[in-house]
PDB file of N, CA and C in Angstrom:
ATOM      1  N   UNK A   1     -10.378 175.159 140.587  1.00  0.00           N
ATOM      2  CA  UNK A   1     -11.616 174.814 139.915  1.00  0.00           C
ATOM      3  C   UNK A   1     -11.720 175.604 138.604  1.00  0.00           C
ATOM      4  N   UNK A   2     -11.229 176.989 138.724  1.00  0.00           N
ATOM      5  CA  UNK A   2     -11.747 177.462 137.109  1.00  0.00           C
ATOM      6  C   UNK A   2     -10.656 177.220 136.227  1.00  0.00           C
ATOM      7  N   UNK A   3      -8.986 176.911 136.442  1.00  0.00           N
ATOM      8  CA  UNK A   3      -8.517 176.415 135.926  1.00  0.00           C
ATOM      9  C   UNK A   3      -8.304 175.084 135.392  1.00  0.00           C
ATOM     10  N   UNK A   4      -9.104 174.248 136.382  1.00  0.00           N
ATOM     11  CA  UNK A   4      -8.664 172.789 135.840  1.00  0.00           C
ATOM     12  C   UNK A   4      -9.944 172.463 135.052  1.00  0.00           C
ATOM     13  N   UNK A   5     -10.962 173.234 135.189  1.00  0.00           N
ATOM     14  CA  UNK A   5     -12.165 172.936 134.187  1.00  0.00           C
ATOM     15  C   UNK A   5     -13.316 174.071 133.459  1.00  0.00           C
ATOM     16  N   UNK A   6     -13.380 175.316 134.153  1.00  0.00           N
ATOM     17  CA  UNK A   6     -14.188 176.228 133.691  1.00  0.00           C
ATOM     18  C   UNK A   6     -13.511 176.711 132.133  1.00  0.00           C
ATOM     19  N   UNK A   7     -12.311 176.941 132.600  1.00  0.00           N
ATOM     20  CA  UNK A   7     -11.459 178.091 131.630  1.00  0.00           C
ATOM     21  C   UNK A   7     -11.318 176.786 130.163  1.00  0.00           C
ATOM     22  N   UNK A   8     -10.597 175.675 130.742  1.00  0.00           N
ATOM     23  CA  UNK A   8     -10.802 174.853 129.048  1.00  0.00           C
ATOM     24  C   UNK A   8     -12.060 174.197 128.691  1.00  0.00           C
ATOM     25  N   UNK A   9     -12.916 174.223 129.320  1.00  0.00           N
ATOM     26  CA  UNK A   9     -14.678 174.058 128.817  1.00  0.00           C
ATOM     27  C   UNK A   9     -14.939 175.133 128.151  1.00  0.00           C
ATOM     28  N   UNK A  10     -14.833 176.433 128.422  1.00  0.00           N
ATOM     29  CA  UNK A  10     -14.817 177.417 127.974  1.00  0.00           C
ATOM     30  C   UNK A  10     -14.441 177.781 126.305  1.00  0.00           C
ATOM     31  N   UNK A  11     -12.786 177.774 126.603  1.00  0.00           N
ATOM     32  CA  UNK A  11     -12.078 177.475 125.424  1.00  0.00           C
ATOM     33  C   UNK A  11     -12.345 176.557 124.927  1.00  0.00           C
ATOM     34  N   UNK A  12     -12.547 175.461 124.782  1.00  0.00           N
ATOM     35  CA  UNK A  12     -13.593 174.054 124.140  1.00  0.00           C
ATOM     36  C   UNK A  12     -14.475 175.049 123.334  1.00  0.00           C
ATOM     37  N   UNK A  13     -15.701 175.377 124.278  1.00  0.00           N
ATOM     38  CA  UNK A  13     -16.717 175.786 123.679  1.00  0.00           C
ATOM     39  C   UNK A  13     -17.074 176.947 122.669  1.00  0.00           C
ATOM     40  N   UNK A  14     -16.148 177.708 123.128  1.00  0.00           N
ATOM     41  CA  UNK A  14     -15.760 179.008 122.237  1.00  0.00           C
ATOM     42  C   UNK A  14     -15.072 178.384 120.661  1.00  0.00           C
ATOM     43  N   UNK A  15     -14.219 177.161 120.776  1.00  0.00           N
ATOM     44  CA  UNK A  15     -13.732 176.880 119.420  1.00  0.00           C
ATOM     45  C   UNK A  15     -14.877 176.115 119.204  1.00  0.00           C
ATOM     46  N   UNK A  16     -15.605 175.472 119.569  1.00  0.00           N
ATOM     47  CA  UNK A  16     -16.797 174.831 118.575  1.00  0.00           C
ATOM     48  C   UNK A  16     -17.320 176.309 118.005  1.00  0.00           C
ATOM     49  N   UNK A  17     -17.614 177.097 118.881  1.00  0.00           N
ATOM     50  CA  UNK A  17     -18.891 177.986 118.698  1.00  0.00           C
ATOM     51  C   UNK A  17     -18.546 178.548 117.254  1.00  0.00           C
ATOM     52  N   UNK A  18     -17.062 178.937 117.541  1.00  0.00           N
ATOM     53  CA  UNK A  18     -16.639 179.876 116.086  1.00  0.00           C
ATOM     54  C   UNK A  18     -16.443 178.583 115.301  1.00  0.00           C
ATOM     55  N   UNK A  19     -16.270 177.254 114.969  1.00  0.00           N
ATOM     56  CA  UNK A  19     -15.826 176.611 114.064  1.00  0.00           C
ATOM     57  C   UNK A  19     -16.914 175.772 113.386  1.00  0.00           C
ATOM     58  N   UNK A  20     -18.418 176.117 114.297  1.00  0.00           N
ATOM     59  CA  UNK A  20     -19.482 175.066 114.188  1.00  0.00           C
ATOM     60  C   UNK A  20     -20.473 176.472 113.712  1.00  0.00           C
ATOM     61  N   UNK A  21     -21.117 176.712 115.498  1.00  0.00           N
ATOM     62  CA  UNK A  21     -22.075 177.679 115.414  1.00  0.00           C
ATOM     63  C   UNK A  21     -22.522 177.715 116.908  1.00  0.00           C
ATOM     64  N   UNK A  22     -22.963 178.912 117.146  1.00  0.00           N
ATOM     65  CA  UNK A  22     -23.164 179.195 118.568  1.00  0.00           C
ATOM     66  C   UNK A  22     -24.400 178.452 119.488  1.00  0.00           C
ATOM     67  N   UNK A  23     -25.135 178.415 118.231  1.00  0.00           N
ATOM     68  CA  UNK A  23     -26.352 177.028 118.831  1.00  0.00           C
ATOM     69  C   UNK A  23     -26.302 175.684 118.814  1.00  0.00           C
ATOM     70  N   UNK A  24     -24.869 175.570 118.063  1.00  0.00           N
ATOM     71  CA  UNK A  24     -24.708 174.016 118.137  1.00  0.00           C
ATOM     72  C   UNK A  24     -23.511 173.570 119.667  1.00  0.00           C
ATOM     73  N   UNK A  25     -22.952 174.894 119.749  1.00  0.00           N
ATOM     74  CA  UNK A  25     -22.018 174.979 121.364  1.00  0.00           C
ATOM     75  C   UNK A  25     -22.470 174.701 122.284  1.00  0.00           C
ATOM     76  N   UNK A  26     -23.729 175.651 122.464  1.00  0.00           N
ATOM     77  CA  UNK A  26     -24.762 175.293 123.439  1.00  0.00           C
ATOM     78  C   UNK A  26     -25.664 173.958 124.116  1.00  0.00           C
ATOM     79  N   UNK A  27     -25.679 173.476 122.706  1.00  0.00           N
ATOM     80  CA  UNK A  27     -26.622 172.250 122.925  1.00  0.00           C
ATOM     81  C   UNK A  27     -26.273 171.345 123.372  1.00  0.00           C
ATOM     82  N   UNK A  28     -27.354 170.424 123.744  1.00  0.00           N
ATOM     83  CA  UNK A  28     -27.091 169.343 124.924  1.00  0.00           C
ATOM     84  C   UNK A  28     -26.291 167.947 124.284  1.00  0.00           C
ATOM     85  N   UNK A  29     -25.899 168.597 122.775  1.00  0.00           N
ATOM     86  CA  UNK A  29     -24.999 166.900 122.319  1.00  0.00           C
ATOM     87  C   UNK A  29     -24.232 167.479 122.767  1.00  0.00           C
ATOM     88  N   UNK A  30     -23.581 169.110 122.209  1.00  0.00           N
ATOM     89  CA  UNK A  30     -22.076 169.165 122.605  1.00  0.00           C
ATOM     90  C   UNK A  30     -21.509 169.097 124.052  1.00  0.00           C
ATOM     91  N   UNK A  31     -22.573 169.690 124.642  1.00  0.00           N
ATOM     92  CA  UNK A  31     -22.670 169.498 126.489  1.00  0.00           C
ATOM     93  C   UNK A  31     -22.443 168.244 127.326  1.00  0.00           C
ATOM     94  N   UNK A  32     -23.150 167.300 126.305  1.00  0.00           N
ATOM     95  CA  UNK A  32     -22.777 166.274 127.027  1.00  0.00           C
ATOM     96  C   UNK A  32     -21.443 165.085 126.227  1.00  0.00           C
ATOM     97  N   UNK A  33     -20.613 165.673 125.298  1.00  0.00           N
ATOM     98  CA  UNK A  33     -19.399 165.232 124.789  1.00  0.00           C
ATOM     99  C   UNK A  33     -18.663 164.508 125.677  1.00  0.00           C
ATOM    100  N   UNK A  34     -17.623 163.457 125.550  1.00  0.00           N
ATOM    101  CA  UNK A  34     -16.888 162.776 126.786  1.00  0.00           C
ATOM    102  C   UNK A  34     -15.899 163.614 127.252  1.00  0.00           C
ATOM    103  N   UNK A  35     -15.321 164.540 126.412  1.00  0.00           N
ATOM    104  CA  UNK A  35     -14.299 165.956 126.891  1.00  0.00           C
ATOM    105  C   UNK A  35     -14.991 166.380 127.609  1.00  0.00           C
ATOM    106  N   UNK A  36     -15.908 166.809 127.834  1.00  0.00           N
ATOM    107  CA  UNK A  36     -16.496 167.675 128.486  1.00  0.00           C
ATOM    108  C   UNK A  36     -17.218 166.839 130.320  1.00  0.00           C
ATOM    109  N   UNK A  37     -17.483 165.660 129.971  1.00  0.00           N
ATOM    110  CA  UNK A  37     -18.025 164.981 130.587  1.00  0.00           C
ATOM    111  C   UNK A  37     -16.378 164.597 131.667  1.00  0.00           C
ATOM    112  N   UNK A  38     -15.319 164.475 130.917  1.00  0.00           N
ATOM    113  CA  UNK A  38     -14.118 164.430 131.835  1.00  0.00           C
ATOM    114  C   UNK A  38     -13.593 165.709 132.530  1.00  0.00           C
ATOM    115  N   UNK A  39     -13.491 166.811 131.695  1.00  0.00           N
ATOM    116  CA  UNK A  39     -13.381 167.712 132.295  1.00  0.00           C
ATOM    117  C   UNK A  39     -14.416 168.221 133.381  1.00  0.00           C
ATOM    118  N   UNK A  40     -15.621 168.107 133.361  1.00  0.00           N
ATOM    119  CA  UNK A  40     -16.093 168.175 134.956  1.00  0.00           C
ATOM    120  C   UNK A  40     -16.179 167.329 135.967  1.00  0.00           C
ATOM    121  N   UNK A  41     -15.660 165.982 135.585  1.00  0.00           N
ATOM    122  CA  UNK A  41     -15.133 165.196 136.541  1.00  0.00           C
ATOM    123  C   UNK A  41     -13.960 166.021 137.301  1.00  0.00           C
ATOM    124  N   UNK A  42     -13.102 166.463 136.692  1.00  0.00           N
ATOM    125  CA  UNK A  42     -12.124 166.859 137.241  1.00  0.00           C
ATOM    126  C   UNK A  42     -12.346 168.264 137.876  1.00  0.00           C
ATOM    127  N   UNK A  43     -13.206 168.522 138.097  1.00  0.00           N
ATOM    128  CA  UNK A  43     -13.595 169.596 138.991  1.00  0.00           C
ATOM    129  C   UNK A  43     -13.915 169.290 140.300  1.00  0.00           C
ATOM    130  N   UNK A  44     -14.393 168.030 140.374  1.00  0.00           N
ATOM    131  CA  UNK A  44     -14.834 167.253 141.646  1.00  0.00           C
ATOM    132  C   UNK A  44     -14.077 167.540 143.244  1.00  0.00           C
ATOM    133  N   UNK A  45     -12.559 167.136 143.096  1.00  0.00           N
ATOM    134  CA  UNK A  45     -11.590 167.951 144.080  1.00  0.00           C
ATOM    135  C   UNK A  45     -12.030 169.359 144.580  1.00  0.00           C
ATOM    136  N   UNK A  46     -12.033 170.326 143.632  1.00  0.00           N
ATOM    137  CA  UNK A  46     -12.490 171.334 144.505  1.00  0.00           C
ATOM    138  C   UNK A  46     -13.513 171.567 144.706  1.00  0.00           C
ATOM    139  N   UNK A  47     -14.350 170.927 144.498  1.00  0.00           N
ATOM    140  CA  UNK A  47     -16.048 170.810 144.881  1.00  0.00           C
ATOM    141  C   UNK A  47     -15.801 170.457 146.313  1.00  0.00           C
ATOM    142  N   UNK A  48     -15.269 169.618 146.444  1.00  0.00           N
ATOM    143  CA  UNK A  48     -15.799 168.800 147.749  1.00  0.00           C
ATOM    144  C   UNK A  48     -14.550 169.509 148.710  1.00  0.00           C
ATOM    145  N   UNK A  49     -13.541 170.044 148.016  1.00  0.00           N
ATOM    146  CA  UNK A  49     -13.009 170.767 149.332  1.00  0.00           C
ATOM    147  C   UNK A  49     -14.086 172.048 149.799  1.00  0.00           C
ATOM    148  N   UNK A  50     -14.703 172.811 148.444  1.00  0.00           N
ATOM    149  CA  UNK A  50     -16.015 173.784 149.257  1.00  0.00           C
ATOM    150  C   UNK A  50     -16.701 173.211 150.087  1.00  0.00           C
ATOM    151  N   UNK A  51     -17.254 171.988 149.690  1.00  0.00           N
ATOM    152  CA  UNK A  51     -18.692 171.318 150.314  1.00  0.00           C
ATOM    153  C   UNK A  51     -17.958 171.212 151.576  1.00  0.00           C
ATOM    154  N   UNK A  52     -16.608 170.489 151.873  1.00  0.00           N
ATOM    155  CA  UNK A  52     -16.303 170.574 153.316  1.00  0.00           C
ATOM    156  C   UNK A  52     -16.011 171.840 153.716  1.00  0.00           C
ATOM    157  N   UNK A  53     -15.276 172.512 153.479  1.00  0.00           N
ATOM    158  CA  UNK A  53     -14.981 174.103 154.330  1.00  0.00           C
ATOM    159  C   UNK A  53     -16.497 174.631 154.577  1.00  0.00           C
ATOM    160  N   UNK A  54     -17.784 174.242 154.166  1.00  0.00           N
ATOM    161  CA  UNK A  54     -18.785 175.185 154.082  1.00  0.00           C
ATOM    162  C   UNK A  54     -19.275 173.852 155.671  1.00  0.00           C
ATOM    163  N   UNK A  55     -19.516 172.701 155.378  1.00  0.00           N
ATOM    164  CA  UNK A  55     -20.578 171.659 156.252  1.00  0.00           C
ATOM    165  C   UNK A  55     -19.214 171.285 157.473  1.00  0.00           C
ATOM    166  N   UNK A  56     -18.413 171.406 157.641  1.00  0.00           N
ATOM    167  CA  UNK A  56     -17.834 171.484 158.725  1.00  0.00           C
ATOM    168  C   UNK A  56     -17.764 172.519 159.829  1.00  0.00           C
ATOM    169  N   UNK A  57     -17.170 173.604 159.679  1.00  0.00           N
ATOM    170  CA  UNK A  57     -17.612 174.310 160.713  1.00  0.00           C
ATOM    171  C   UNK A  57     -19.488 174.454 160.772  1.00  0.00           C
ATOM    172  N   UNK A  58     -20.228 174.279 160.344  1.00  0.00           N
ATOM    173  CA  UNK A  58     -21.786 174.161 160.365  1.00  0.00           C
ATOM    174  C   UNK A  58     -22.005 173.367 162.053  1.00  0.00           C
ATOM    175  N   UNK A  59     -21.152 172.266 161.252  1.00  0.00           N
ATOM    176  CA  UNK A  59     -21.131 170.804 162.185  1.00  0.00           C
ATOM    177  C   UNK A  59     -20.312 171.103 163.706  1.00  0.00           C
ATOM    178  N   UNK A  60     -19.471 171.495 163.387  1.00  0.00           N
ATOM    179  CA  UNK A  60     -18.878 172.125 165.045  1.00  0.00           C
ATOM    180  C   UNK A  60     -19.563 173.217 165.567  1.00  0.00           C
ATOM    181  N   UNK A  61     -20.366 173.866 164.555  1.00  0.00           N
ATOM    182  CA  UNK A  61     -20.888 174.737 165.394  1.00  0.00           C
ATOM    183  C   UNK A  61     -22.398 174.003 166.326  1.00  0.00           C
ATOM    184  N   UNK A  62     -23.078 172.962 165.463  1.00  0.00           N
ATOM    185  CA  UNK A  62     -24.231 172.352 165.839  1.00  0.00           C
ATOM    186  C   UNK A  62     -23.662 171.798 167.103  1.00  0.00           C
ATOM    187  N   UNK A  63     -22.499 170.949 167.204  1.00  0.00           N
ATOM    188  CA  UNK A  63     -21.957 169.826 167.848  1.00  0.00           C
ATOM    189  C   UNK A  63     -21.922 170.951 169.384  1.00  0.00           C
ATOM    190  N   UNK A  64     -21.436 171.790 169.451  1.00  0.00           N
ATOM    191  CA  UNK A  64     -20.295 172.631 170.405  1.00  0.00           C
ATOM    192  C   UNK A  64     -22.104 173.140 170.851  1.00  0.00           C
ATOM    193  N   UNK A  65     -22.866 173.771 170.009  1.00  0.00           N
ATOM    194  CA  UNK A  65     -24.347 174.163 171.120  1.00  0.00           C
ATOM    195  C   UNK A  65     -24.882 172.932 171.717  1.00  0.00           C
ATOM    196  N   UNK A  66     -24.719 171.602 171.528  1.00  0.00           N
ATOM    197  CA  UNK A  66     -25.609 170.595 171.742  1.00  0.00           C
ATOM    198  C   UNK A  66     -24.720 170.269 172.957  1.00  0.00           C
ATOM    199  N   UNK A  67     -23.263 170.497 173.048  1.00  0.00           N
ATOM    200  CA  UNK A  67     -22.469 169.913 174.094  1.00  0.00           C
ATOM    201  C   UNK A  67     -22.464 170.864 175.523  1.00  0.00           C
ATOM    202  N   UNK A  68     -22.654 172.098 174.821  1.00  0.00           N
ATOM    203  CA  UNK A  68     -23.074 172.976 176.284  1.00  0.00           C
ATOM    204  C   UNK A  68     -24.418 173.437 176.227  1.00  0.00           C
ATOM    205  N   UNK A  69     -25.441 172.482 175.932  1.00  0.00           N
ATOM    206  CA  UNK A  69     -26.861 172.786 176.405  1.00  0.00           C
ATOM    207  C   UNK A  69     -26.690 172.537 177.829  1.00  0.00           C
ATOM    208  N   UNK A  70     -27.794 173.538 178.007  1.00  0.00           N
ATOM    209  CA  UNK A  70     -28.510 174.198 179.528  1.00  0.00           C
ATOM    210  C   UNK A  70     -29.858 173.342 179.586  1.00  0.00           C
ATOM    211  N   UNK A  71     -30.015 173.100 181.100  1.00  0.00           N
ATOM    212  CA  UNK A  71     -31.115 172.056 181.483  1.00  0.00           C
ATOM    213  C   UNK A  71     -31.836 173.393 181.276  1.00  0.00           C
ATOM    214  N   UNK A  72     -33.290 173.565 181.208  1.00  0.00           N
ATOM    215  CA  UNK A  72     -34.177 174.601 181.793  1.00  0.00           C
ATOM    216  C   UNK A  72     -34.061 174.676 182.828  1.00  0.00           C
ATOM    217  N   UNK A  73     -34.563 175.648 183.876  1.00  0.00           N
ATOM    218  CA  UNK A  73     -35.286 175.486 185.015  1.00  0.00           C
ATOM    219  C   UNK A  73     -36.359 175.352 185.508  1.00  0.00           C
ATOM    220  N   UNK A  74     -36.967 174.408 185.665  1.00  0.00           N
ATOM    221  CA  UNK A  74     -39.003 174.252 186.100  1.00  0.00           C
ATOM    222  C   UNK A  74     -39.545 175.179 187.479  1.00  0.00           C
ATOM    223  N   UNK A  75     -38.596 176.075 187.559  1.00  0.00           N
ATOM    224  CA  UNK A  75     -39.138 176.848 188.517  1.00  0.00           C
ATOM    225  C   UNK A  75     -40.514 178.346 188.047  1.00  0.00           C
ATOM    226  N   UNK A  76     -41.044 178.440 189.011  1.00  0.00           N
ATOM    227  CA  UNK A  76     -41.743 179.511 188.170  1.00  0.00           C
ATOM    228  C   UNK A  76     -41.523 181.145 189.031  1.00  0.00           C
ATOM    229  N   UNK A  77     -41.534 182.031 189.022  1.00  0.00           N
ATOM    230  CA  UNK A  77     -41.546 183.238 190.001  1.00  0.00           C
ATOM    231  C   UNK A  77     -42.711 183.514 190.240  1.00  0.00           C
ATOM    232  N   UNK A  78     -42.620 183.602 191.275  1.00  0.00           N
ATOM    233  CA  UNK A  78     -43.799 184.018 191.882  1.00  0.00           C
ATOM    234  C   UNK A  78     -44.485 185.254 191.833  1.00  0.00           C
ATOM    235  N   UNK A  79     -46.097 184.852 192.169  1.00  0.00           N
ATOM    236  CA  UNK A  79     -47.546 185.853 190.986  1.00  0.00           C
ATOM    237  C   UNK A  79     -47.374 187.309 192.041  1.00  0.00           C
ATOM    238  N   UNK A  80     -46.957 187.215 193.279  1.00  0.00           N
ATOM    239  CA  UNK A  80     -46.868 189.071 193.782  1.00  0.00           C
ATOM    240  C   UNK A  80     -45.686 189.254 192.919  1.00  0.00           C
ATOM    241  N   UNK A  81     -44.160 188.793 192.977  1.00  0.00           N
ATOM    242  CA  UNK A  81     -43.174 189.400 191.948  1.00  0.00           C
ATOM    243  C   UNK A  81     -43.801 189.872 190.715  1.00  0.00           C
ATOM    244  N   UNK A  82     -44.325 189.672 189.950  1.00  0.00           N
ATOM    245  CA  UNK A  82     -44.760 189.488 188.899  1.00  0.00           C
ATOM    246  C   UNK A  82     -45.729 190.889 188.891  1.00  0.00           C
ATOM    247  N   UNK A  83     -46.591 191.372 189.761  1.00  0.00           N
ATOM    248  CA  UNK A  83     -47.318 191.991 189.553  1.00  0.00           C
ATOM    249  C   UNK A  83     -47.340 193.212 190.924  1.00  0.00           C
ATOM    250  N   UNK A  84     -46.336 193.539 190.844  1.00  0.00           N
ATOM    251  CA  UNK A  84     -46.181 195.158 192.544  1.00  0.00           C
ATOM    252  C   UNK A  84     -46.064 196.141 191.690  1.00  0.00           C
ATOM    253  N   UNK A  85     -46.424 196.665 192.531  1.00  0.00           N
ATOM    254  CA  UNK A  85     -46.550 198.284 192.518  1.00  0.00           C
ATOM    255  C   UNK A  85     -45.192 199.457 192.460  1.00  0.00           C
ATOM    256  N   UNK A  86     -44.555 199.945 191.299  1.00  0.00           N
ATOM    257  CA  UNK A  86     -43.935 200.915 191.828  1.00  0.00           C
ATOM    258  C   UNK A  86     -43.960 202.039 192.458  1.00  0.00           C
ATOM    259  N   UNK A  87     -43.371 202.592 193.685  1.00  0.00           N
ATOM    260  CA  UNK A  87     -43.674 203.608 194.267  1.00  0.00           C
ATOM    261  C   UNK A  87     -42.418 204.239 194.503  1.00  0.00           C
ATOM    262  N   UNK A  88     -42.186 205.290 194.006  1.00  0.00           N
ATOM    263  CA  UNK A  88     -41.038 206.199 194.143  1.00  0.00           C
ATOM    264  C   UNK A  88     -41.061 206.645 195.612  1.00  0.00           C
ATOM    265  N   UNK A  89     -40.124 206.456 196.283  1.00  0.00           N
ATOM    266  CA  UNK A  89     -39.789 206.940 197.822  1.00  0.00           C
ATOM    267  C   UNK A  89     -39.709 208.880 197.640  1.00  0.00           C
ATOM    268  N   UNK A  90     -40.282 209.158 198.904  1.00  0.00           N
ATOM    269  CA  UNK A  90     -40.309 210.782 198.557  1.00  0.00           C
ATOM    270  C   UNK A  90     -39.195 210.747 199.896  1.00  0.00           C
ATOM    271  N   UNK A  91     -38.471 211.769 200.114  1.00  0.00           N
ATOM    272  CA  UNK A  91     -37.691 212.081 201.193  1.00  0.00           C
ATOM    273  C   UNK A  91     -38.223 213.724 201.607  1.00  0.00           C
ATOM    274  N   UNK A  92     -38.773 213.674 203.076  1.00  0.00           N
ATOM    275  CA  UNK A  92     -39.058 214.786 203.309  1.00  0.00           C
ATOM    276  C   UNK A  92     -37.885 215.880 204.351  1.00  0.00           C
ATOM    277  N   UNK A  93     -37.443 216.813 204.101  1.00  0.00           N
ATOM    278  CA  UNK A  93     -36.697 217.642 204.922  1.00  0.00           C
ATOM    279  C   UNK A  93     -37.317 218.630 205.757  1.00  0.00           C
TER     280      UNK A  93
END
């Protein structure tokens, strides 16, 4: 990606800048030039190999929790469990 389009957009823009002017590099005619408009086409390839390495494992990871979901259990424990008394055992000698 930064070779097949950052680095000669770059160099593009750097020779306008020094051969034009640095506010005319910037601006949205030279930005949107058909060089320029091809050269980030051609960035596209490694775009979409990120976009997949990033939304794939996402997706196996969603897929793989949904495939070993757990039923609940509708049971409830019961209200003495829930509420006893601790009492430390004494041992007398």
């Amino acid at each position: 990606m930064v070779f097949a389009t950052l680095f000669p957009l770059g160099i593009l823009q750097l020779y306008h800048a020094i051969n034009v002017s640095y506010y005319d590099a910037r601006s949205l005619n030279y930005i949107g030039t058909r060089a320029n408009s091809v050269l980030e086409w051609l960035r596209m390839p490694g775009d979409i190999v990120f976009i997949l390495g990033g939304i794939l494992p996402l997706l196996y990871i969603v897929f793989q929790g949904v495939r070993f979901m757990r039923k609940g259990t509708g049971t409830e424990e019961p209200r003495e469990i829930l509420f006893t008394d601790v009492v430390a055992q004494t041992t007398e000698v």
